[in-house]
Protein backbone atom coordinates (compact mmCIF):
# COMPACT_ATOMS: atom_id res chain seq x y z
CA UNK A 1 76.23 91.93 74.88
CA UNK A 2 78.77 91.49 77.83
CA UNK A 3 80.97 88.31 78.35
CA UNK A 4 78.94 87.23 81.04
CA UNK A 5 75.45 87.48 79.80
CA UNK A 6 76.79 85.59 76.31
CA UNK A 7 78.62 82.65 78.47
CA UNK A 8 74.96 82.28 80.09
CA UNK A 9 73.50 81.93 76.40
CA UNK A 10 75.63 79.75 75.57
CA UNK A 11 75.88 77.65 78.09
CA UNK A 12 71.91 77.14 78.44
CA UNK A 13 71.96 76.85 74.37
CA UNK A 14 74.77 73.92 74.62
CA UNK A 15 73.75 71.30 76.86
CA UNK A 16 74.35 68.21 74.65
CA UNK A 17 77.78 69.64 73.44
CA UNK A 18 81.86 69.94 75.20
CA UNK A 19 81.27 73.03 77.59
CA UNK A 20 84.22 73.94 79.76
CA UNK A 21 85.89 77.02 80.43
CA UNK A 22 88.23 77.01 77.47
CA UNK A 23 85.20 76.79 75.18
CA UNK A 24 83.30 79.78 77.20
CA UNK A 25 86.40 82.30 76.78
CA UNK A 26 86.62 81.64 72.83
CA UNK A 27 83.10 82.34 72.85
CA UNK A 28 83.20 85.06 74.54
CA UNK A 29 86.25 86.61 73.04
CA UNK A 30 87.88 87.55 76.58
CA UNK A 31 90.82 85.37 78.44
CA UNK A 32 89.65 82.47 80.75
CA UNK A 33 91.14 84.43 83.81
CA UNK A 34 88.81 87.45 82.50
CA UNK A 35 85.65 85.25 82.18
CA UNK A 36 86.15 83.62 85.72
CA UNK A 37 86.23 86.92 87.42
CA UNK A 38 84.06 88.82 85.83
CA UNK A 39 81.41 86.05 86.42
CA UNK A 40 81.71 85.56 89.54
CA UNK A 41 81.35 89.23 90.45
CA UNK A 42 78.34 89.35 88.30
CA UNK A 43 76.49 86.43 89.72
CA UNK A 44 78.16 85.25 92.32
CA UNK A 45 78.25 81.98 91.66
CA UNK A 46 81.85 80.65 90.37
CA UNK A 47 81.56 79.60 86.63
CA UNK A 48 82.63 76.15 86.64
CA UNK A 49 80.20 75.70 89.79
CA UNK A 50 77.68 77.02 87.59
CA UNK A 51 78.16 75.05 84.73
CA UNK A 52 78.07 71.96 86.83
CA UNK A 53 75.20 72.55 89.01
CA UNK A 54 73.60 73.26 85.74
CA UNK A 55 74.01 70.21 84.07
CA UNK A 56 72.94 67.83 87.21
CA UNK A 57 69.65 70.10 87.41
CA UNK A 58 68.67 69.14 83.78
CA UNK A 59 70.09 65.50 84.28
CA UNK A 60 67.87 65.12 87.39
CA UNK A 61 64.80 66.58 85.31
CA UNK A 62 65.55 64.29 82.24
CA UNK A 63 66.03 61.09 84.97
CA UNK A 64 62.70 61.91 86.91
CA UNK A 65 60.97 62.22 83.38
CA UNK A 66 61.61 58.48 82.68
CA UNK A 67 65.75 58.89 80.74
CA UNK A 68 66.30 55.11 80.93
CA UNK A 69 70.12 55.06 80.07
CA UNK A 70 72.23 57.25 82.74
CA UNK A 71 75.85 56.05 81.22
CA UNK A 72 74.37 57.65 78.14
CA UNK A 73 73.31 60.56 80.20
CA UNK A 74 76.13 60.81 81.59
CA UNK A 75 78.81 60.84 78.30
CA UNK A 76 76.21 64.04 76.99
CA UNK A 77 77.05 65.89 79.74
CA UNK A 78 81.03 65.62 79.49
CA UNK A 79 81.54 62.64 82.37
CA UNK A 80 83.39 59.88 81.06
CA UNK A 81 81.93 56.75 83.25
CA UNK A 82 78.41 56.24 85.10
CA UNK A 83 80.76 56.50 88.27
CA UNK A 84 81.66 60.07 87.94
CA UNK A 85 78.19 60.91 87.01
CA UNK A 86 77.27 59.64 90.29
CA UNK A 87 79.47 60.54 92.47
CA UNK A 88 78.93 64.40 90.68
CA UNK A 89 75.28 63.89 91.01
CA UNK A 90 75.05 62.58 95.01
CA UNK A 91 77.48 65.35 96.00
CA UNK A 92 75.10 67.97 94.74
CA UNK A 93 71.14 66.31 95.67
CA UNK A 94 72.18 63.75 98.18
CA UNK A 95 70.61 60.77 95.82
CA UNK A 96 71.67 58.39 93.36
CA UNK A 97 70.39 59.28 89.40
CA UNK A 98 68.66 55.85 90.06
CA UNK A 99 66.82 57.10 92.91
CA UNK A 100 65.56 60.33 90.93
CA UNK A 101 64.65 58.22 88.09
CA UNK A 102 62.63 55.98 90.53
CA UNK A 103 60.92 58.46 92.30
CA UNK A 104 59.59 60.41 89.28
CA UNK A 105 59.92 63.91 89.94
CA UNK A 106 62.21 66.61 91.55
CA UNK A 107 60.28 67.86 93.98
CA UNK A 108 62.65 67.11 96.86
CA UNK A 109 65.67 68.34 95.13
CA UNK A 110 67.94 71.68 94.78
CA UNK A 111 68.10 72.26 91.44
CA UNK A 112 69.68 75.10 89.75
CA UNK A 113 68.10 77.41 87.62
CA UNK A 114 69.30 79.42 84.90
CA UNK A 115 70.35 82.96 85.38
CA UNK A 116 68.82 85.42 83.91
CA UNK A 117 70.66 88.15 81.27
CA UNK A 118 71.95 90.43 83.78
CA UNK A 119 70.96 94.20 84.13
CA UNK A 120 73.03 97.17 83.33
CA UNK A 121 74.85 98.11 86.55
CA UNK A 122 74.10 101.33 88.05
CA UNK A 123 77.82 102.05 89.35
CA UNK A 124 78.93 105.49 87.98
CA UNK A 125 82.34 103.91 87.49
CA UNK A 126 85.09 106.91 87.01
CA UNK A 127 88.20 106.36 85.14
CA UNK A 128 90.61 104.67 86.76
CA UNK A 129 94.61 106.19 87.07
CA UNK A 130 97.04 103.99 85.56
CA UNK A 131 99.91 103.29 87.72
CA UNK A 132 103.29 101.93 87.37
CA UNK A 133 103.86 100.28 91.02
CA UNK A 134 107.10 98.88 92.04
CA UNK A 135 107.77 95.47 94.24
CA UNK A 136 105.70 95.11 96.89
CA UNK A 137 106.56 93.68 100.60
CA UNK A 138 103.80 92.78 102.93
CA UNK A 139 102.59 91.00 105.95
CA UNK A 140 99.70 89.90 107.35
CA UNK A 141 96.90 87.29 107.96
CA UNK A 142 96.04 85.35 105.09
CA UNK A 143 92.99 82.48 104.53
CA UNK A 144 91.56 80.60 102.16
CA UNK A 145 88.11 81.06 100.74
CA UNK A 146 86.32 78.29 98.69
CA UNK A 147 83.77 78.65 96.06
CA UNK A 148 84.00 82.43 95.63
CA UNK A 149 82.30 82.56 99.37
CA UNK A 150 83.72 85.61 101.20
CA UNK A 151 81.56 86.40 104.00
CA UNK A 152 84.55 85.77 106.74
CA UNK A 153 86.10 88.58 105.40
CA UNK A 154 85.10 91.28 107.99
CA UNK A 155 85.85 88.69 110.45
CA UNK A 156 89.44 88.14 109.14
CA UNK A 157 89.75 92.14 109.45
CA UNK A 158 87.98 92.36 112.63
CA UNK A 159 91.37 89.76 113.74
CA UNK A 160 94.10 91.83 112.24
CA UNK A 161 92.97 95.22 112.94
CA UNK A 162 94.33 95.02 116.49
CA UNK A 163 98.03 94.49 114.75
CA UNK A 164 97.72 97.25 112.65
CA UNK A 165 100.73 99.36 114.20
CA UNK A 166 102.74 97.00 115.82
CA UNK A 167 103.86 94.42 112.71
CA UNK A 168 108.20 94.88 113.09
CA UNK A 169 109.31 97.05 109.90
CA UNK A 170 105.62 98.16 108.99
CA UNK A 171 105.94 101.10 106.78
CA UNK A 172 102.46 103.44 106.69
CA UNK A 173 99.30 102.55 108.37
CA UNK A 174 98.45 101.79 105.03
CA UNK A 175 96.19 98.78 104.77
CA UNK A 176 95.89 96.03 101.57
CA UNK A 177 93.23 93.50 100.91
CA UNK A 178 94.96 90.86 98.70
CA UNK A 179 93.37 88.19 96.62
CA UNK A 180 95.64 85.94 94.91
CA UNK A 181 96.09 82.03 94.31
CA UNK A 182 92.89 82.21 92.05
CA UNK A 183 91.76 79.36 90.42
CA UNK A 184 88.59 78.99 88.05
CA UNK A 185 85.85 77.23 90.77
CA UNK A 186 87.40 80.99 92.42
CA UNK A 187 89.22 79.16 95.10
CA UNK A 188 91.50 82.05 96.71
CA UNK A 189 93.39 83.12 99.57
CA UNK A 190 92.69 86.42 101.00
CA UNK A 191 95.37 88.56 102.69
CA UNK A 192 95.06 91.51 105.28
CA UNK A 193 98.53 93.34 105.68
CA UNK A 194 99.88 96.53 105.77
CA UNK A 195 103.54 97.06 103.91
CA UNK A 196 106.95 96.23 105.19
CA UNK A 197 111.01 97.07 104.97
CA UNK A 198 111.46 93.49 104.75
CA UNK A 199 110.49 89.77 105.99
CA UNK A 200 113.18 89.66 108.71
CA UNK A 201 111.60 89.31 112.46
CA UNK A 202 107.99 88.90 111.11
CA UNK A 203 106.18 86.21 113.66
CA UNK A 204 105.13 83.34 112.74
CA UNK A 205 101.30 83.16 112.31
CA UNK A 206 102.00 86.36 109.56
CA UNK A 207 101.66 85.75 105.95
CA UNK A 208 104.19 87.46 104.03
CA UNK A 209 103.54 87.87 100.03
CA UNK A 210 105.34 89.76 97.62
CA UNK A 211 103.88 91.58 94.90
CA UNK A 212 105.82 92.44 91.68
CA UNK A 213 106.35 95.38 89.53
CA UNK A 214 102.81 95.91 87.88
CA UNK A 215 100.77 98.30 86.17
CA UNK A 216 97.85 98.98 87.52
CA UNK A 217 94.43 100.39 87.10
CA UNK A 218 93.18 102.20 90.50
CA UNK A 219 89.93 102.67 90.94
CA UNK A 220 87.70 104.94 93.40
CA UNK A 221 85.21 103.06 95.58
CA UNK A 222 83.16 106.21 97.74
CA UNK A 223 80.58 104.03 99.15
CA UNK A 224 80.06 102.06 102.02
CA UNK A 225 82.95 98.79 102.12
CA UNK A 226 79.47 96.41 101.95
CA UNK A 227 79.04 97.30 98.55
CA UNK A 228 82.54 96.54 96.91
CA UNK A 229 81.40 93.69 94.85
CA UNK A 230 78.95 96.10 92.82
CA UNK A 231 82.41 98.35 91.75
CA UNK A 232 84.00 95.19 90.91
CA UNK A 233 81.86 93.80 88.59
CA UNK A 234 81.35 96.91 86.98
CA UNK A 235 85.00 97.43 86.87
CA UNK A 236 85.05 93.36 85.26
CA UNK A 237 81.88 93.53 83.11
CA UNK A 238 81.77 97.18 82.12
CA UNK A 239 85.08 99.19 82.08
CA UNK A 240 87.45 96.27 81.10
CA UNK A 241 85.71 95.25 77.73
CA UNK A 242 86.19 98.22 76.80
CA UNK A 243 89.33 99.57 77.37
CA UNK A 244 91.73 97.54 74.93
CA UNK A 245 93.45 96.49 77.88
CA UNK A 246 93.80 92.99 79.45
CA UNK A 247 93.49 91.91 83.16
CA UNK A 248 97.00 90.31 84.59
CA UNK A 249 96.77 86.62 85.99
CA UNK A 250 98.61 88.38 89.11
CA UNK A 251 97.12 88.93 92.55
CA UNK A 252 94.76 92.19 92.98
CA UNK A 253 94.11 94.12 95.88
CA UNK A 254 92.13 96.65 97.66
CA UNK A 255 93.83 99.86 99.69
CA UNK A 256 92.85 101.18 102.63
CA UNK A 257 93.80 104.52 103.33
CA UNK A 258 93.81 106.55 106.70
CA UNK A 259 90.83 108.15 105.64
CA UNK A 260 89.11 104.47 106.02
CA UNK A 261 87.03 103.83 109.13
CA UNK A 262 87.35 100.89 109.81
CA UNK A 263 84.55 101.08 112.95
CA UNK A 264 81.91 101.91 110.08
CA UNK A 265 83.20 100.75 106.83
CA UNK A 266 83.16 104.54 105.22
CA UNK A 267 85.79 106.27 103.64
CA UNK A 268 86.58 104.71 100.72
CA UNK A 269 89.09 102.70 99.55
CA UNK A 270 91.66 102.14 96.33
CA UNK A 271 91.25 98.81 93.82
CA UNK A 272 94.02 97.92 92.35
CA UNK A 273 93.76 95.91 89.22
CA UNK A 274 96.87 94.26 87.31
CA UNK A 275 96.69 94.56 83.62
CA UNK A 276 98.83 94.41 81.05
């Protein structure tokens, strides 16, 4: 069974115990960094989002079914004062756990449902090269992304393409994708750069990140850009497990080669992924 589909189990089999993300990666004998990744490409949902959502769903169900003590409620579930359990549960349903218990049912609210065990993934996943890269300059535009929700990427390109050519001390046409300052609700920033000499002259609405010496695994994405997130969570969920290596807590990237089009999104591209 794969990390991902036994932090589900466990999670939907541990709703009146401590669940957090420390517990998840024991249980699932991978690192915490590992877990939050790999889940995220697998569902794409961010774990801790999951986890939370989760809970409020059955606490809504258990108020609309008559649960008379919500401080009670709220201690099972791992909040530590009726306040937090509130404010938690209004920021995801838009009502008060006294309203739900009120009204008697759920109708009117967005629950979460479980997830169900994941199927095998049908990316033919070649082995990846393992490279020793050296320090890494580059420069580009960088944003944030919240919640593991991505879909201003191809905007963000469709901004930076234009410079592409014209960034001072660009080496290659080379472009990186670069997602780093990771945390576990998969909060990140997002970089699109190409490499340079150095950070001297570089204007001011540039990002400019530097990436360590790293070994890397590189893996071969053929199809079309759209469909990244299926390589990634086969590279997470399927090659990773088993490979006796471990993933870096350092930023990872994709690379765009010439041979990219960046008018159709074909060509391929490089993923680089830190491990140690």
């Amino acid at each position: 069974m794969k990390a991902v589909e036994k932090a589900i189990w466990y999670i939907e089999s541990h709703y009146g115990q401590t669940v957090n993300l420390d517990v998840l990666a024991q249980v699932t004998e991978v690192s915490r960094y590992h877990l939050s990744r790999a889940f995220s490409y697998a569902t794409g949902i961010p774990m801790n989002r999951y986890l939370r959502d989760r809970r409020l769903s059955q606490a809504a169900r258990a108020l609309a079914s008559g649960k008379s003590d919500i401080l009670d409620l709220a201690l099972s579930l791992g909040y530590n004062s009726h306040e937090a359990f509130t404010r938690a549960f209004k920021s995801k349903f838009g009502q008060t756990p006294e309203s739900v218990r009120a009204q008697g049912h759920t109708e009117n609210l967005n629950l979460t449902e479980a997830i169900p065990m994941l199927t095998k993934h049908s990316i033919n996943l070649a082995e990846p090269q393992i490279v020793k890269s050296k320090p890494i300059l580059l420069a580009g535009l960088s944003r944030k992304y919240l919640d593991g929700n991505n879909a201003e990427i191809p905007n963000q390109w469709q901004e930076f393409g234009p410079m592409i050519g014209s960034i001072p001390g660009q080496i290659g046409n080379i472009a990186f994708g670069v997602v780093y300052n990771m945390d576990n609700d998969d909060n990140h920033e997002y970089l699109c750069a190409v490499e340079v000499k150095s950070f001297e002259g570089l204007l001011d609405n540039l990002t400019h990140l530097r990436l360590a010496e790293q070994t890397y695994a590189v893996f071969q994405h053929h199809q079309h850009v759209s469909e990244i997130k299926s390589t990634c969570s086969a590279i997470w969920n399927e090659w990773l497990p088993g490979s006796g290596r471990k993933p870096a807590d350092s930023p990872f990237f994709e690379r765009y080669t010439e041979s990219f089009n960046q008018e159709t999104g074909n060509g391929g591209l490089e993923i680089w992924l830190p491990i140690i």
